[in-house]
N, C-alpha and C. Protein backbone atom coordinates (compact mmCIF):
# COMPACT_ATOMS: atom_id res chain seq x y z
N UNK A 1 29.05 40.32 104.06
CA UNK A 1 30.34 40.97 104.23
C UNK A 1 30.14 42.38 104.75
N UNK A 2 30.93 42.75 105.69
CA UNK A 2 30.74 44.50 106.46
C UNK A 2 31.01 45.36 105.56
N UNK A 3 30.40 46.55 105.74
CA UNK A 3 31.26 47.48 104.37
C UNK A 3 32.59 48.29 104.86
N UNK A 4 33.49 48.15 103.77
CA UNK A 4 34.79 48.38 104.29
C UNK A 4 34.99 50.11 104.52
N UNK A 5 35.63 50.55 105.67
CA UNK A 5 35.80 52.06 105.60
C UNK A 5 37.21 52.09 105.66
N UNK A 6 37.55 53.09 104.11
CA UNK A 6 38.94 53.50 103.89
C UNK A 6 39.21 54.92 104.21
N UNK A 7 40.27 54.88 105.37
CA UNK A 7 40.20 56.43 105.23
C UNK A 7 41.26 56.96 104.48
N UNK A 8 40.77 58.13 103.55
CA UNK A 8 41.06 58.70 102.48
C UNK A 8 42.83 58.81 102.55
N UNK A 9 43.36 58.85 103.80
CA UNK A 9 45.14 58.71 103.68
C UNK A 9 45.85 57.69 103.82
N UNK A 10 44.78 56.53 104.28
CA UNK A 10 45.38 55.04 103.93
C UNK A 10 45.01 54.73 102.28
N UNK A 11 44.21 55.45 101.58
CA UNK A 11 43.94 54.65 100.54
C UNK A 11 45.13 54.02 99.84
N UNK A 12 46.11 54.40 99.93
CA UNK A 12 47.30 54.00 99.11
C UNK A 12 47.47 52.20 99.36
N UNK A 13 47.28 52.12 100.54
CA UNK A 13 47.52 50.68 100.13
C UNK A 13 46.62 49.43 100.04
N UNK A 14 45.44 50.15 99.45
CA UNK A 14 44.86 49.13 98.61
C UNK A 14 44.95 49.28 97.74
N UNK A 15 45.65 49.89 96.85
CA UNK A 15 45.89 49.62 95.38
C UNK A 15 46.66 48.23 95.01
N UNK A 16 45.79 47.83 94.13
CA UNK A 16 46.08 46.66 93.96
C UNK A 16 45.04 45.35 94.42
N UNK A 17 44.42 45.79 95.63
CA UNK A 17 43.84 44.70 96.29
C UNK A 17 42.29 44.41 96.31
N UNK A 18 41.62 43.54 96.15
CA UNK A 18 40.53 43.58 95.86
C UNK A 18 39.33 44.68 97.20
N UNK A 19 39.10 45.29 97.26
CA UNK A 19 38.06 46.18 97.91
C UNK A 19 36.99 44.72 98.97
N UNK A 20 36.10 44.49 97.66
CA UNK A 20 35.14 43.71 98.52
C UNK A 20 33.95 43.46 97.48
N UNK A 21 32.74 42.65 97.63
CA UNK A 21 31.64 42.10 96.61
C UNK A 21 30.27 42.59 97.51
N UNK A 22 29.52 43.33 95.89
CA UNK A 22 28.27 43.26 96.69
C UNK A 22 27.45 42.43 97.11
N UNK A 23 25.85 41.99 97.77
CA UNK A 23 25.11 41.26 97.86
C UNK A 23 24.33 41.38 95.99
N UNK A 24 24.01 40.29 96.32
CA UNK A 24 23.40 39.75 94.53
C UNK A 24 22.10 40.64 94.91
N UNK A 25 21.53 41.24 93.40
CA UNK A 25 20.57 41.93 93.21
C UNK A 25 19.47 41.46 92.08
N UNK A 26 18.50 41.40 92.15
CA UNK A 26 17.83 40.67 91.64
C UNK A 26 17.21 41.92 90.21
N UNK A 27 16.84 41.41 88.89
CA UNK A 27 17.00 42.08 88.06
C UNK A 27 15.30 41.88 87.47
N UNK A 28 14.33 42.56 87.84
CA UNK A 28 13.50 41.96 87.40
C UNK A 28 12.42 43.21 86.46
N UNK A 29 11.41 42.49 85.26
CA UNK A 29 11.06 42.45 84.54
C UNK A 29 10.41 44.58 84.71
N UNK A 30 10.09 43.97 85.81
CA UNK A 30 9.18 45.29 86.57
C UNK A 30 10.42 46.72 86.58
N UNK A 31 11.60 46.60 87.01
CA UNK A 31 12.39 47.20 87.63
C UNK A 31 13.21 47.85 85.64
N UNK A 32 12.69 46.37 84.42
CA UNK A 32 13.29 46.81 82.80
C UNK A 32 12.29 47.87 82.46
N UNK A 33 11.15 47.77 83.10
CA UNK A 33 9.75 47.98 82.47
C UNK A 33 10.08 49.88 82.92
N UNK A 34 10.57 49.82 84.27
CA UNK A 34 11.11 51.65 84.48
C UNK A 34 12.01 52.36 84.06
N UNK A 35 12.87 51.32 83.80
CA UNK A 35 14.07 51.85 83.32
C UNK A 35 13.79 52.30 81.98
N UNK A 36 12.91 51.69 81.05
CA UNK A 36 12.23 51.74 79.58
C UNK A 36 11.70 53.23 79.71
N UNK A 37 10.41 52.94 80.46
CA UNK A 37 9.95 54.41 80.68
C UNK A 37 10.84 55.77 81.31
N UNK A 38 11.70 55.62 81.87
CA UNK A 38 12.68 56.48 82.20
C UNK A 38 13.42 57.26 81.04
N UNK A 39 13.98 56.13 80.18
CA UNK A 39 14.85 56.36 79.22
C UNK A 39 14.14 56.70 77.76
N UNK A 40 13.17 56.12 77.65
CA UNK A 40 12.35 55.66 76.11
C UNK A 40 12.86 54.91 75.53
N UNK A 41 13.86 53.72 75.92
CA UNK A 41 13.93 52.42 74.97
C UNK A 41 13.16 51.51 75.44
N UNK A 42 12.23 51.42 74.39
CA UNK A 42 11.00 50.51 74.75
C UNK A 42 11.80 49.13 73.61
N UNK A 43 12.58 48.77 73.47
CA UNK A 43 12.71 47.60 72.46
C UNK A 43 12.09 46.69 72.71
N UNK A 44 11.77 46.10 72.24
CA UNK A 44 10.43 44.60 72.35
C UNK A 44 11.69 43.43 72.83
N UNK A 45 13.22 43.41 72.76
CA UNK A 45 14.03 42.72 73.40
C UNK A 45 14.16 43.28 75.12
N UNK A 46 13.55 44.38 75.61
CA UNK A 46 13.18 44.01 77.21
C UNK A 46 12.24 44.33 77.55
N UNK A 47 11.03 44.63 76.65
CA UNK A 47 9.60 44.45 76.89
C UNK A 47 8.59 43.80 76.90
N UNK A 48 8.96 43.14 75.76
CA UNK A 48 7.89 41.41 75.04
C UNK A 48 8.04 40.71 75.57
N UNK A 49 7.61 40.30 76.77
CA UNK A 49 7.72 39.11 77.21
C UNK A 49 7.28 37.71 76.08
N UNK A 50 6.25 37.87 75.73
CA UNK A 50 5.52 36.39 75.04
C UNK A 50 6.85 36.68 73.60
N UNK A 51 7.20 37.64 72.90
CA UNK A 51 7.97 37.52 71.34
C UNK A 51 9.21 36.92 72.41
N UNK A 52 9.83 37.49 73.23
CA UNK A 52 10.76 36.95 73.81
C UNK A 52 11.08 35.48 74.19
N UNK A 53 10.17 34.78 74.55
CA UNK A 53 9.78 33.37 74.75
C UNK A 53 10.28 32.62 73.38
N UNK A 54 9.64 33.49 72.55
CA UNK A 54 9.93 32.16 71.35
C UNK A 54 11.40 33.13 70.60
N UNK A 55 11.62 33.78 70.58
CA UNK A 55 12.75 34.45 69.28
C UNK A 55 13.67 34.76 70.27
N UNK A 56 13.70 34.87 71.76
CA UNK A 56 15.30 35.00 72.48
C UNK A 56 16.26 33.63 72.60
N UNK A 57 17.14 33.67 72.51
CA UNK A 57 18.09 32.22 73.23
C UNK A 57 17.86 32.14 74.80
N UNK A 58 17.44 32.90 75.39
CA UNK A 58 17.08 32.58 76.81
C UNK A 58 15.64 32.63 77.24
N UNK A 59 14.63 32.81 76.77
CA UNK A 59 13.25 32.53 76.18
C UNK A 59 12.84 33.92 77.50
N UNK A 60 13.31 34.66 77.41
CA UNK A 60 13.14 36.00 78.20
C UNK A 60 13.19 37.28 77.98
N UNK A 61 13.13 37.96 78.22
CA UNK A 61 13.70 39.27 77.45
C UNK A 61 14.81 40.19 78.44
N UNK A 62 15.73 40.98 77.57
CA UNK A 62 16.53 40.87 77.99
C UNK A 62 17.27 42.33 78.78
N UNK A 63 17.80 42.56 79.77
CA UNK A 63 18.06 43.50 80.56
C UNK A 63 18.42 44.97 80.04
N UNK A 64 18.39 46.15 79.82
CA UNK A 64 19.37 47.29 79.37
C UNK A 64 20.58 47.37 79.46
N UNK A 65 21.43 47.31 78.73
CA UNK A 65 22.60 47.20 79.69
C UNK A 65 22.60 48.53 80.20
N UNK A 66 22.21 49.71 79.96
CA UNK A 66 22.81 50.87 80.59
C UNK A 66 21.87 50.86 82.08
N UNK A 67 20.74 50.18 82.02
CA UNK A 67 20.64 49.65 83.53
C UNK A 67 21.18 48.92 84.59
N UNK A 68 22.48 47.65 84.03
CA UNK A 68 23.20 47.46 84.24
C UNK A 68 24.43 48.29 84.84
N UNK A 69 24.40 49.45 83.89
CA UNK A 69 25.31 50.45 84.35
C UNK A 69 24.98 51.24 85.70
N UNK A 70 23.54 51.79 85.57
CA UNK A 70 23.14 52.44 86.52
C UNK A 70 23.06 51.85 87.90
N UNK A 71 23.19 50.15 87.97
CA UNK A 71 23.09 49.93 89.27
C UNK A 71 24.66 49.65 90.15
N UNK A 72 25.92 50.22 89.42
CA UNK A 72 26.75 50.31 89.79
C UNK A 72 27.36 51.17 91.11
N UNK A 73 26.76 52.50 91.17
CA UNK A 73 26.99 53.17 92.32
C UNK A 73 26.08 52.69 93.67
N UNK A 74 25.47 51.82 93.58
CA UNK A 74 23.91 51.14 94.35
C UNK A 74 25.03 50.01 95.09
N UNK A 75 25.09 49.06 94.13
CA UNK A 75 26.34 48.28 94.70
C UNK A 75 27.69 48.61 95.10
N UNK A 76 28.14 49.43 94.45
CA UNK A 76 29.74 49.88 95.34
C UNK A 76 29.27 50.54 96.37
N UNK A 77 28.41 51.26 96.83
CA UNK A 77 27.60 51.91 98.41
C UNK A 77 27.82 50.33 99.20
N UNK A 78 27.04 49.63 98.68
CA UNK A 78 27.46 48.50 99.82
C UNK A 78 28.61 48.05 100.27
N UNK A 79 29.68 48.46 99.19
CA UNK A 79 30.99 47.44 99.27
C UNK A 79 31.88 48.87 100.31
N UNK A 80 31.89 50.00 100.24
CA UNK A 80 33.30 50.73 100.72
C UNK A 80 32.31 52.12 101.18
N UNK A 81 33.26 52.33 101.98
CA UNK A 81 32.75 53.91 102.36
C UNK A 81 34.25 54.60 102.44
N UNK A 82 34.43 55.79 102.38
CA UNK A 82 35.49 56.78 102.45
C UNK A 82 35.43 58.11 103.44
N UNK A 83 36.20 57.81 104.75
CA UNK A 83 36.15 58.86 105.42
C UNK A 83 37.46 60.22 105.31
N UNK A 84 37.64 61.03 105.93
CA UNK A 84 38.94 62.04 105.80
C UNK A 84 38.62 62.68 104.43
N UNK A 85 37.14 62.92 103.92
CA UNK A 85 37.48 63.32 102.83
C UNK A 85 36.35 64.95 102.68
N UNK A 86 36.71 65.71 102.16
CA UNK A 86 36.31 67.28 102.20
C UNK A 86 34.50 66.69 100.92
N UNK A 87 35.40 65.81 99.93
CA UNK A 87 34.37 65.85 98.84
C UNK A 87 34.90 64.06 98.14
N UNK A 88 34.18 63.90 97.11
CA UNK A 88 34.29 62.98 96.53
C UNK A 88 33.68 63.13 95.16
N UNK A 89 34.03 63.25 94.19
CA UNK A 89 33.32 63.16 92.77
C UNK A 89 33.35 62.31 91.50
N UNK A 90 32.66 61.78 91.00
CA UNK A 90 32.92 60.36 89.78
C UNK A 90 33.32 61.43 88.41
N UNK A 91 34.36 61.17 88.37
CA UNK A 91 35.30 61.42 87.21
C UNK A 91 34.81 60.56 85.89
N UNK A 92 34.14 59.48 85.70
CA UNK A 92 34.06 59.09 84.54
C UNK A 92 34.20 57.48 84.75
N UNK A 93 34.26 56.53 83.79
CA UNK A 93 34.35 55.32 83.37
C UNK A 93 34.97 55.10 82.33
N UNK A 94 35.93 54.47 82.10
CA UNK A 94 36.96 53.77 81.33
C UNK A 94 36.94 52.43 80.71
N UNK A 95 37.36 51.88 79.50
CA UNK A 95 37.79 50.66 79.26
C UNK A 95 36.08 49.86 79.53
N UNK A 96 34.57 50.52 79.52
CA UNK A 96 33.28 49.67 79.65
C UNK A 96 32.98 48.20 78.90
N UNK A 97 32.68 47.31 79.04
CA UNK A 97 32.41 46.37 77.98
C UNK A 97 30.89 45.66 78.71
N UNK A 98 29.95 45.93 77.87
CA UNK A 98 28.63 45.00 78.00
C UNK A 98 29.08 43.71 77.57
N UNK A 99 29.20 42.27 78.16
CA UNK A 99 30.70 41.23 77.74
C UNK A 99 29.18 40.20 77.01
N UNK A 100 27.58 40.49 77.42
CA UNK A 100 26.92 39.55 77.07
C UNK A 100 25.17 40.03 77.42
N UNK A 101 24.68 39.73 76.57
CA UNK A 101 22.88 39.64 77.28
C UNK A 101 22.63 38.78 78.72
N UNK A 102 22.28 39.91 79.55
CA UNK A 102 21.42 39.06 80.81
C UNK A 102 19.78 39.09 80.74
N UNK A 103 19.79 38.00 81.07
CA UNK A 103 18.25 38.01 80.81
C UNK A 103 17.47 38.27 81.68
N UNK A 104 16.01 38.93 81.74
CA UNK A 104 15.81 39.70 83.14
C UNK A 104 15.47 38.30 84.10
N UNK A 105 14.88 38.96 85.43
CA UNK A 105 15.13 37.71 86.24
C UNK A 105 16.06 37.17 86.61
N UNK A 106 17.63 37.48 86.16
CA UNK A 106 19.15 37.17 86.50
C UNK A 106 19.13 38.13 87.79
N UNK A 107 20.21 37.46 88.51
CA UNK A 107 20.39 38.15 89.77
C UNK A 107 22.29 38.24 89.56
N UNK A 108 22.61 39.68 89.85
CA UNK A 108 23.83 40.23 89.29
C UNK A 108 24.57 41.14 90.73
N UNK A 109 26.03 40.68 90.81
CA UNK A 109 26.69 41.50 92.18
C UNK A 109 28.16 42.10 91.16
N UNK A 110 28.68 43.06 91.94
CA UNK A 110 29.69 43.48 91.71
C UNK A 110 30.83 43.40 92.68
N UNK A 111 32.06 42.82 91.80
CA UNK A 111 33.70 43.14 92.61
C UNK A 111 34.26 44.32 92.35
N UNK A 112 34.89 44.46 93.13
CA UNK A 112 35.56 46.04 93.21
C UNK A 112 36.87 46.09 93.88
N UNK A 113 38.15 46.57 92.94
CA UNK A 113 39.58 45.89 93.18
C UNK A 113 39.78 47.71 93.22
N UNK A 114 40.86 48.14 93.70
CA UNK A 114 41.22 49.69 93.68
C UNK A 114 42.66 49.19 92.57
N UNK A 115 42.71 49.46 91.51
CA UNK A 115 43.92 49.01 90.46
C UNK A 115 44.64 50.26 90.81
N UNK A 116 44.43 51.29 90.55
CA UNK A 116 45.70 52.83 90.29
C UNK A 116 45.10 53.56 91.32
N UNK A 117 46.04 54.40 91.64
CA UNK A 117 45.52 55.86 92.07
C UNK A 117 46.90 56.81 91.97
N UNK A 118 46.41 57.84 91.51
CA UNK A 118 47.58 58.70 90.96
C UNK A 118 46.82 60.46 92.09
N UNK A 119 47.68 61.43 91.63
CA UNK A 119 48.08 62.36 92.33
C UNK A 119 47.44 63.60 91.09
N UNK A 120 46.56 64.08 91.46
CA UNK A 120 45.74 64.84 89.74
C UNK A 120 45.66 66.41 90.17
N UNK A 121 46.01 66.79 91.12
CA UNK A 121 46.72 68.21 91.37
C UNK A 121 46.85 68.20 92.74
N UNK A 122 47.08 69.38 93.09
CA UNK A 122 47.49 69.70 94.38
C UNK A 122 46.53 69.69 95.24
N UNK A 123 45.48 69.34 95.23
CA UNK A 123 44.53 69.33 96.12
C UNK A 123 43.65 67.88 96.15
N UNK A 124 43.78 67.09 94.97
CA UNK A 124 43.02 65.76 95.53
C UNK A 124 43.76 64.70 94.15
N UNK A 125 43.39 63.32 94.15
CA UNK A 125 43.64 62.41 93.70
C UNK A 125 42.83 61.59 92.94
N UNK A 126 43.01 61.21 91.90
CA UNK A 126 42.27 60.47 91.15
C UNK A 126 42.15 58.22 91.62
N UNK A 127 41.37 58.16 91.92
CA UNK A 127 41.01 56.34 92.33
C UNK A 127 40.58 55.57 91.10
N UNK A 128 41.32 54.70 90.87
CA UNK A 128 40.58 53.56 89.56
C UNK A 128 40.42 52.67 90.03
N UNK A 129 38.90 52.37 89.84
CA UNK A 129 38.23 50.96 90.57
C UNK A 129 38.12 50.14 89.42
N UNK A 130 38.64 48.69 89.47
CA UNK A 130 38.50 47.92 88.65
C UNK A 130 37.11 47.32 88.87
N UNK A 131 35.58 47.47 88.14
CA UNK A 131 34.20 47.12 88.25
C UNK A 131 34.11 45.89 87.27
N UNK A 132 34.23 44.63 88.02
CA UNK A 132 33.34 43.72 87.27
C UNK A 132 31.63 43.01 87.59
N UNK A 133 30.86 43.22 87.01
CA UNK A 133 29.21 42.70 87.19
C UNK A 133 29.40 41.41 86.78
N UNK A 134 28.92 40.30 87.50
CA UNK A 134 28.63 38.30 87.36
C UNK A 134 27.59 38.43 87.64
N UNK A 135 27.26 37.80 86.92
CA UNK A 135 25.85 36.89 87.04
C UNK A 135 25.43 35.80 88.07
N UNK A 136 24.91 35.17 88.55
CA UNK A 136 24.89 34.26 89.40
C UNK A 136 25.09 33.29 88.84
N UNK A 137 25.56 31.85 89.22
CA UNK A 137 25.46 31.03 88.54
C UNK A 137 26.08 31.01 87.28
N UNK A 138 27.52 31.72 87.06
CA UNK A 138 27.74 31.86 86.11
C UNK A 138 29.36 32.60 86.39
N UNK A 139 30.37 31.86 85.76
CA UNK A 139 31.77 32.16 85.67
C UNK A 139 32.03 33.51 85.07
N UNK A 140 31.64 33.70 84.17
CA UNK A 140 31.10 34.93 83.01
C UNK A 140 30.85 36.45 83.04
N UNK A 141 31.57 37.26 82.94
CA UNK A 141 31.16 38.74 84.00
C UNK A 141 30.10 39.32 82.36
N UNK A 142 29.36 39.89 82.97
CA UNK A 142 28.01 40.66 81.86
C UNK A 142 28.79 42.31 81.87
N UNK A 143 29.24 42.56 82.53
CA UNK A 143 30.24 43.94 82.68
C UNK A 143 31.22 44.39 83.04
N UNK A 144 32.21 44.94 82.54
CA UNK A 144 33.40 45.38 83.00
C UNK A 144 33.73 47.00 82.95
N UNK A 145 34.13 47.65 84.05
CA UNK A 145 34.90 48.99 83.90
C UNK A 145 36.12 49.21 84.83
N UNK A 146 36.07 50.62 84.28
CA UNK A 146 37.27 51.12 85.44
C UNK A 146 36.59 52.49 85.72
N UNK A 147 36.22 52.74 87.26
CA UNK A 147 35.44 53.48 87.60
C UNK A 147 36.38 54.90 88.08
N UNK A 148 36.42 56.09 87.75
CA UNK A 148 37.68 56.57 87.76
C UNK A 148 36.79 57.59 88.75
N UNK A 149 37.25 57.78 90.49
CA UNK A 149 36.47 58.91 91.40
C UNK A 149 37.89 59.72 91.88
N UNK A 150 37.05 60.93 92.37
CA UNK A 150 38.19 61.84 92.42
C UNK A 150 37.87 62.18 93.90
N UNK A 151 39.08 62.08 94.96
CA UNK A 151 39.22 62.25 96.01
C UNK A 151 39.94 63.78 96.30
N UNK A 152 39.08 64.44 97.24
CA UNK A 152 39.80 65.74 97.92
C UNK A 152 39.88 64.73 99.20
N UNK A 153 40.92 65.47 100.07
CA UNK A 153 40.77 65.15 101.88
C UNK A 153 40.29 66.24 102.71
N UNK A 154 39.67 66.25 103.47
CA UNK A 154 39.28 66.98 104.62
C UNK A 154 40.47 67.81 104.92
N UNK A 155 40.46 69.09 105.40
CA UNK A 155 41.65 69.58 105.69
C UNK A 155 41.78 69.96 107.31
N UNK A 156 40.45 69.52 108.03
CA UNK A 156 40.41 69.50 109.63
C UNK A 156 40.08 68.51 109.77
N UNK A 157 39.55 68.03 110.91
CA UNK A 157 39.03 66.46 110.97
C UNK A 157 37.67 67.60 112.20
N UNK A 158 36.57 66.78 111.91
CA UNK A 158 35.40 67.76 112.66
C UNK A 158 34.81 66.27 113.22
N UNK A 159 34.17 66.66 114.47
CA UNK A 159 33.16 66.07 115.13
C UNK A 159 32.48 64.99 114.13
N UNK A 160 32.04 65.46 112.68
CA UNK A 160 31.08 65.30 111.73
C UNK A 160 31.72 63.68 111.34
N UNK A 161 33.52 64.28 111.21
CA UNK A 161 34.16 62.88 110.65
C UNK A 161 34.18 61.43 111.36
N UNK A 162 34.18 61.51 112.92
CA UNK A 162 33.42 61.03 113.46
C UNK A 162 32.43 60.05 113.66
N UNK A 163 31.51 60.89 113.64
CA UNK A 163 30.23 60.60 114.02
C UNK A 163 29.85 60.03 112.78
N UNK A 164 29.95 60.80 111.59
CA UNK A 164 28.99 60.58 110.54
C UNK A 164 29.33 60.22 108.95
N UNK A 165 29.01 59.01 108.36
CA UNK A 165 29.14 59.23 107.22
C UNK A 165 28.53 60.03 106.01
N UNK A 166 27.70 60.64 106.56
CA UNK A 166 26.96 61.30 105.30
C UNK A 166 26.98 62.65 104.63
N UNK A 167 28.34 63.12 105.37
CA UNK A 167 29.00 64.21 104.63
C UNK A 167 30.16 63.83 103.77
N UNK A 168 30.55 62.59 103.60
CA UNK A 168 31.94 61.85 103.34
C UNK A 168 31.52 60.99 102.47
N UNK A 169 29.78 61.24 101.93
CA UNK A 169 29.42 60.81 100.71
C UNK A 169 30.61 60.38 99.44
N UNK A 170 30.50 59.94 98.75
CA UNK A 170 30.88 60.01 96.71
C UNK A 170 30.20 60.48 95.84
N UNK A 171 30.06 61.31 95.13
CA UNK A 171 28.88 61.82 93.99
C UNK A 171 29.19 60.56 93.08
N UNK A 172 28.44 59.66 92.91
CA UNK A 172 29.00 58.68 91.98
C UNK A 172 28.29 58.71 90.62
């Protein structure tokens, strides 16, 4: 699927409508093993491989969810880009639910619906992305949010807007 470009004064009418899905990402053992060392949760539920085998229900061990979390701005990059805009900043997350254990080795994409967008002062607007994470192979979402980013607009339009997306970034 192409990635969709909204520019920041049409956004209004996708509210409501689904955005777009990332490509599936593969979740593997190596990728729990950094996230562990990154963070310091070493739990033997996403490190042990062999205790995992016999004492998990999926004979694996099992993902972080806050790694789960972290690969959220990774996948919405694929799904949308936003031009006409001065700045972009992630306001926060709403309404989160870890809905289940994925087990590593699951391969996981995200949908992305634009539900609200409201008017948060005189200079830019608040966006609520409805974020659900699926699993492959599986009806079942492992995550849910509402991703709440805050839009300024450009107040010239420059060469830059143009040419380039990489001033028209999101701090996500």
């Amino acid at each position: 699927m192409a990635k969709v470009r909204i520019h920041i004064k049409d956004i209004k009418h996708y509210t409501g409508r689904r955005i777009g899905t990332s490509k599936w990402v593969e979740i593997t053992q190596s990728r729990v093993n950094k996230f562990a060392e990154a963070t310091g949760d070493f739990q033997w539920i996403h490190m042990d491989q062999e205790r995992a085998g016999t004492e998990l229900p999926s004979g694996r061990t099992i993902v972080h969810n806050f790694l789960l979390l972290s690969l959220v701005p990774q996948l919405f990059d694929q799904i949308v880009t936003f031009s006409g805009l001065c700045y972009g900043q992630n306001r926060g997350a709403e309404n989160m639910r870890f809905l289940r254990p994925l087990p590593t080795g699951s391969r996981v994409r995200i949908q992305v619906t634009l539900s609200k967008l409201e008017n948060s002062d005189q200079k830019g607007q608040t966006a609520t992305f409805q974020i659900v994470m699926e699993k492959e192979d599986s009806d079942k979402p492992v995550l849910t949010l509402d991703l709440l980013l805050y839009f300024v607009a450009a107040q010239r339009v420059t060469s830059l807007d143009i040419l380039s997306d990489q001033h028209q970034s999101v701090a996500l």
